[in-house]
N, C-alpha and C. Protein backbone atom coordinates (compact mmCIF):
# COMPACT_ATOMS: atom_id res chain seq x y z
N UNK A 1 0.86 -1.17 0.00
CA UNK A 1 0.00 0.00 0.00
C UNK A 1 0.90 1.23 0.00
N UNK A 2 0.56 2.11 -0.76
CA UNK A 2 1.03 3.54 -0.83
C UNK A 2 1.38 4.11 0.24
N UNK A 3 1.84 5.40 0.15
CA UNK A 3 1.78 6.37 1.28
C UNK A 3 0.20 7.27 1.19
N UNK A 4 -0.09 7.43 -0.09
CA UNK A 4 -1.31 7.86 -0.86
C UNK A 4 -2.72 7.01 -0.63
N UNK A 5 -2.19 5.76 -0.99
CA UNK A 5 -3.36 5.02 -0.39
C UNK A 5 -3.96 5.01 1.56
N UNK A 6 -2.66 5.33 1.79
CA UNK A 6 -2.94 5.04 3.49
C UNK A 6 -3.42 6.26 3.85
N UNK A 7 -2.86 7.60 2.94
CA UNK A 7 -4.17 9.19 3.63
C UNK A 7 -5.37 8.66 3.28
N UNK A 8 -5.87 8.27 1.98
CA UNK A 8 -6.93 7.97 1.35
C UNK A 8 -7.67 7.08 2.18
N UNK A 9 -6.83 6.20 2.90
CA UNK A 9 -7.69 4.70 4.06
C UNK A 9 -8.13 5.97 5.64
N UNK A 10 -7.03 6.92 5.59
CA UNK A 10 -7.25 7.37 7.04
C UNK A 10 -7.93 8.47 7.00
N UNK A 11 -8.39 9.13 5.76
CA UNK A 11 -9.60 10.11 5.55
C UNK A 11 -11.01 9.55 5.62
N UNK A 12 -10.58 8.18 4.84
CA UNK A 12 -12.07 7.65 5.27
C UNK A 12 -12.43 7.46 6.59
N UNK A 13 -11.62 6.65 6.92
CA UNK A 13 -11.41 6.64 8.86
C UNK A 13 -12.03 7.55 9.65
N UNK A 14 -11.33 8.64 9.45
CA UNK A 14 -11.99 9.76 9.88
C UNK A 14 -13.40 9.87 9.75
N UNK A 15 -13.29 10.03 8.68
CA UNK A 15 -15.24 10.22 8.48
C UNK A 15 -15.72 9.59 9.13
N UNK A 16 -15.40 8.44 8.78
CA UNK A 16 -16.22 6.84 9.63
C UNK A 16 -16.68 7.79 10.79
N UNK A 17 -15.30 7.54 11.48
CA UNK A 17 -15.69 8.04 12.77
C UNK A 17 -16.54 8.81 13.52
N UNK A 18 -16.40 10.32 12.50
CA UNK A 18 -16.96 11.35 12.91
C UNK A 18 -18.22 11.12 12.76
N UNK A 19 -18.45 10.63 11.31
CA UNK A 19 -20.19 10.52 11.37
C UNK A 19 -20.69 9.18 12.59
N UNK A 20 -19.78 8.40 12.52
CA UNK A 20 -20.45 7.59 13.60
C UNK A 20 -20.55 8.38 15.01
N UNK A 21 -19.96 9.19 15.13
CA UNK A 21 -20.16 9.63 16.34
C UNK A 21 -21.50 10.57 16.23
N UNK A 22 -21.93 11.11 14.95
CA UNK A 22 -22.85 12.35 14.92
C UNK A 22 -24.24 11.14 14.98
N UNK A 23 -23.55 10.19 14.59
CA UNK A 23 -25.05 9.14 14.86
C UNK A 23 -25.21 8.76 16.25
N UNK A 24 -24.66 8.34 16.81
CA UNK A 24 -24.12 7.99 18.22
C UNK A 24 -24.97 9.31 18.92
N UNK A 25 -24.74 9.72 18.87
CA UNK A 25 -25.17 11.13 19.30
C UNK A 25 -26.51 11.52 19.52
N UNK A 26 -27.17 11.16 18.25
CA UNK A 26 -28.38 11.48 17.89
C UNK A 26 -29.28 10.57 18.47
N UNK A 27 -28.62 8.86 18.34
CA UNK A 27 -29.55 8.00 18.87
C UNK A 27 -29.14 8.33 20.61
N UNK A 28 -28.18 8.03 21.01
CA UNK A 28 -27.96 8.43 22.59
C UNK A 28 -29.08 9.73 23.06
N UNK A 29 -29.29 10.61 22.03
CA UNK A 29 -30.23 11.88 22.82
C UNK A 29 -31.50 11.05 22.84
N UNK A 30 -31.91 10.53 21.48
CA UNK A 30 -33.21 9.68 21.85
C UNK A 30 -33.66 8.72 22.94
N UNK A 31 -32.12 7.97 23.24
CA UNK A 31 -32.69 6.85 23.95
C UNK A 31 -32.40 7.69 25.64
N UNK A 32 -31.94 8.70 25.89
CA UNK A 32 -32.06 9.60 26.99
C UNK A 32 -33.32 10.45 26.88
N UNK A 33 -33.66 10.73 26.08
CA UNK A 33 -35.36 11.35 26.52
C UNK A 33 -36.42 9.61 26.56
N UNK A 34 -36.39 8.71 25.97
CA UNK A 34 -37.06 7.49 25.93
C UNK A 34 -36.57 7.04 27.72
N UNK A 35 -35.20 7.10 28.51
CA UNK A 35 -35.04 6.61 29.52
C UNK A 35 -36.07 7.86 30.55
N UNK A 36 -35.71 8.79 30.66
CA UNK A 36 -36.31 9.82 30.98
C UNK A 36 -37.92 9.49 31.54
N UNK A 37 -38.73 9.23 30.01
CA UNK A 37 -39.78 8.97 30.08
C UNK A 37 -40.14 7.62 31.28
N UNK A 38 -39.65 6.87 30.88
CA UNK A 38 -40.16 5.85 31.17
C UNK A 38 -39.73 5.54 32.86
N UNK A 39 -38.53 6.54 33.34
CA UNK A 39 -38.41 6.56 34.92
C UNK A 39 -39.46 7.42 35.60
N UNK A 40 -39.84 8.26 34.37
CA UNK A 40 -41.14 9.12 35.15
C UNK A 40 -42.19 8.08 35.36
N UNK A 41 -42.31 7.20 34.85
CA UNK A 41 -43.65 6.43 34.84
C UNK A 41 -43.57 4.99 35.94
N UNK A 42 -42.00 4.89 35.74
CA UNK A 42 -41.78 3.54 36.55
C UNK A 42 -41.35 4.11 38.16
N UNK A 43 -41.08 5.17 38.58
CA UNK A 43 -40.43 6.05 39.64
C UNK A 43 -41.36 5.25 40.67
N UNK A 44 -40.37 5.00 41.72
CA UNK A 44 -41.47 4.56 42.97
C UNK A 44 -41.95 2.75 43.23
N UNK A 45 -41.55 1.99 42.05
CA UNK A 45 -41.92 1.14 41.69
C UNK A 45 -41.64 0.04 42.40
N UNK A 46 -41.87 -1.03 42.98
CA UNK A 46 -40.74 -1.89 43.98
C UNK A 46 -40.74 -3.12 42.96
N UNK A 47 -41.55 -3.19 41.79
CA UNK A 47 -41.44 -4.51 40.92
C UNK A 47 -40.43 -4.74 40.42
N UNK A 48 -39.74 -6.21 40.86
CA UNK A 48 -38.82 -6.61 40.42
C UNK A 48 -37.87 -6.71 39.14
N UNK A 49 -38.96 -7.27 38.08
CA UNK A 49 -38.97 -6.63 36.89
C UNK A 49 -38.05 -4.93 36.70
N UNK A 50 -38.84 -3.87 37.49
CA UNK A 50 -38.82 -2.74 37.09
C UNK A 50 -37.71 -2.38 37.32
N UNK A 51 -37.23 -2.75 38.34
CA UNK A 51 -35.60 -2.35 39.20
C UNK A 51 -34.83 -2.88 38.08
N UNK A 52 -34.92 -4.09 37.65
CA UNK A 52 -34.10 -4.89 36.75
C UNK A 52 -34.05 -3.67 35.55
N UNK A 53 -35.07 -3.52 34.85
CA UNK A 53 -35.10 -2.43 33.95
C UNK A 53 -33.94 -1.00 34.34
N UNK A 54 -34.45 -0.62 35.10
CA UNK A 54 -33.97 0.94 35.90
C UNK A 54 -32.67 0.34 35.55
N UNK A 55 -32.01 -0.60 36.15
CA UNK A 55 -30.91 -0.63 36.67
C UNK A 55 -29.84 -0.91 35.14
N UNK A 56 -30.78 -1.61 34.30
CA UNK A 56 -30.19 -1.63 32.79
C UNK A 56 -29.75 -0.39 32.33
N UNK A 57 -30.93 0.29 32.48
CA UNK A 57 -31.00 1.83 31.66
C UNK A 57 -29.79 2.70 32.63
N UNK A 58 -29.40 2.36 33.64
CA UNK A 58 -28.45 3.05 34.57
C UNK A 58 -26.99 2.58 33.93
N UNK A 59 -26.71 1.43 33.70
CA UNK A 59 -25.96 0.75 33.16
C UNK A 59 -25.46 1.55 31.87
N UNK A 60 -26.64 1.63 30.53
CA UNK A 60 -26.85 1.69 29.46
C UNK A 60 -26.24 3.25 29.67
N UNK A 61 -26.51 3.84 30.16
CA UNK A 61 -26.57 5.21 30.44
C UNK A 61 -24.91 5.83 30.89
N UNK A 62 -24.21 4.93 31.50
CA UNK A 62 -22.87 4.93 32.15
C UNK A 62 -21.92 4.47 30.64
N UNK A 63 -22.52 4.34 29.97
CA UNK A 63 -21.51 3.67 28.52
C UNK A 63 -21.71 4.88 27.50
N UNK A 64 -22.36 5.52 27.91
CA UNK A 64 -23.00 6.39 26.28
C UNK A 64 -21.60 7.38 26.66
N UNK A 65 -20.95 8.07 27.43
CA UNK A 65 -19.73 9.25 27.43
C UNK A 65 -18.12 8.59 26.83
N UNK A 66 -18.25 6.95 27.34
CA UNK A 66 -16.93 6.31 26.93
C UNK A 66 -16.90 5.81 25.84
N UNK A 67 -18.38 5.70 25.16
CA UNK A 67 -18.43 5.35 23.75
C UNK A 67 -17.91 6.64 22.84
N UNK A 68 -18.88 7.50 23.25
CA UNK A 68 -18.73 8.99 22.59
C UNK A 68 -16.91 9.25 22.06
N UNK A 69 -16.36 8.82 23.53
CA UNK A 69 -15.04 9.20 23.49
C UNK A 69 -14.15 8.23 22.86
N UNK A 70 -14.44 7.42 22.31
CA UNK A 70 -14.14 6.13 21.48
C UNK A 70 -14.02 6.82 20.49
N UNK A 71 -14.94 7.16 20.14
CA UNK A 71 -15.64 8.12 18.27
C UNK A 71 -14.35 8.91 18.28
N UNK A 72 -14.24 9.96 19.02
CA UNK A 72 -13.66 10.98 18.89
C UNK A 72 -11.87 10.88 19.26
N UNK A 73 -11.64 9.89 20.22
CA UNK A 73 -10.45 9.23 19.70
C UNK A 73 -9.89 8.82 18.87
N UNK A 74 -10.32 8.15 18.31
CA UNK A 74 -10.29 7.28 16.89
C UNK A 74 -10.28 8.82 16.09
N UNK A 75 -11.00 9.44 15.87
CA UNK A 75 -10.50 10.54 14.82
C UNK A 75 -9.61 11.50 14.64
N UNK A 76 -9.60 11.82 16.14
CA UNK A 76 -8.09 12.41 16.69
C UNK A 76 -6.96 11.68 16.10
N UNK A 77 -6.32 10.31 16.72
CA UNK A 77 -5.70 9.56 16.49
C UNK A 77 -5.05 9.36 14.95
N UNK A 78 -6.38 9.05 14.05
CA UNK A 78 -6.19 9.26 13.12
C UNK A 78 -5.58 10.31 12.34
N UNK A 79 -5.95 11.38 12.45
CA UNK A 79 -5.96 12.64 12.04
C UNK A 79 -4.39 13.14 12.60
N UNK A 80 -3.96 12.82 13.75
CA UNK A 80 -2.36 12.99 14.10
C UNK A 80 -1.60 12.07 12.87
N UNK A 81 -1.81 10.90 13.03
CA UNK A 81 -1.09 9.80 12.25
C UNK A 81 -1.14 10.75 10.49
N UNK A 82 -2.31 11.04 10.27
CA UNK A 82 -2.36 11.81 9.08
C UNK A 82 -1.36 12.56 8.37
N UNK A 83 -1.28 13.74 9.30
CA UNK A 83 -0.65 14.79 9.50
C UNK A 83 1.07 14.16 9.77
N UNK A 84 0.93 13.33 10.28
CA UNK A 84 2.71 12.74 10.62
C UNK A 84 2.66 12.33 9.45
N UNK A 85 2.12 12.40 8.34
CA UNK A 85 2.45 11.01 7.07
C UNK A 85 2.50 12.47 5.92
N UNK A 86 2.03 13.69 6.62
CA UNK A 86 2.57 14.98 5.57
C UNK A 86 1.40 15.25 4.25
């Protein structure tokens, strides 16, 4: 592989990234107003079931900032390596 081919592999990269992150993004706001909702409704609840739920969406919810920062690593990263290749 080129030196040409490998900007050409790490521009795409980039993109990848970035747009995956602008997706990431978009669904994470959804599924935070959808969690939102549904603690307003389940709030108070002692059903077993429900805790199990809550405690998913608490879970689910603790991953969405280290993912984010996955995205945006990866394009950083890239984008140095880029720039080192001139």
């Amino acid at each position: 592989m080129s030196v040409g081919e490998v900007k050409v592999a790490l521009r795409a990269a980039i993109e990848a990234a970035l747009h995956g992150r602008d997706v990431f993004d978009r669904a994470s706001a959804g599924a935070k107003a959808a969690s939102a909702a549904a603690e307003a409704i389940l709030n108070g609840s002692r059903d077993e079931d429900v805790r199990a739920v809550q405690q998913a969406l608490a879970a689910a919810s603790a991953e969405v900032e280290p993912t984010r920062r996955r995205f945006v690593n990866t394009a950083e990263r890239a984008t140095r390596y880029l720039n080192q290749l001139g």
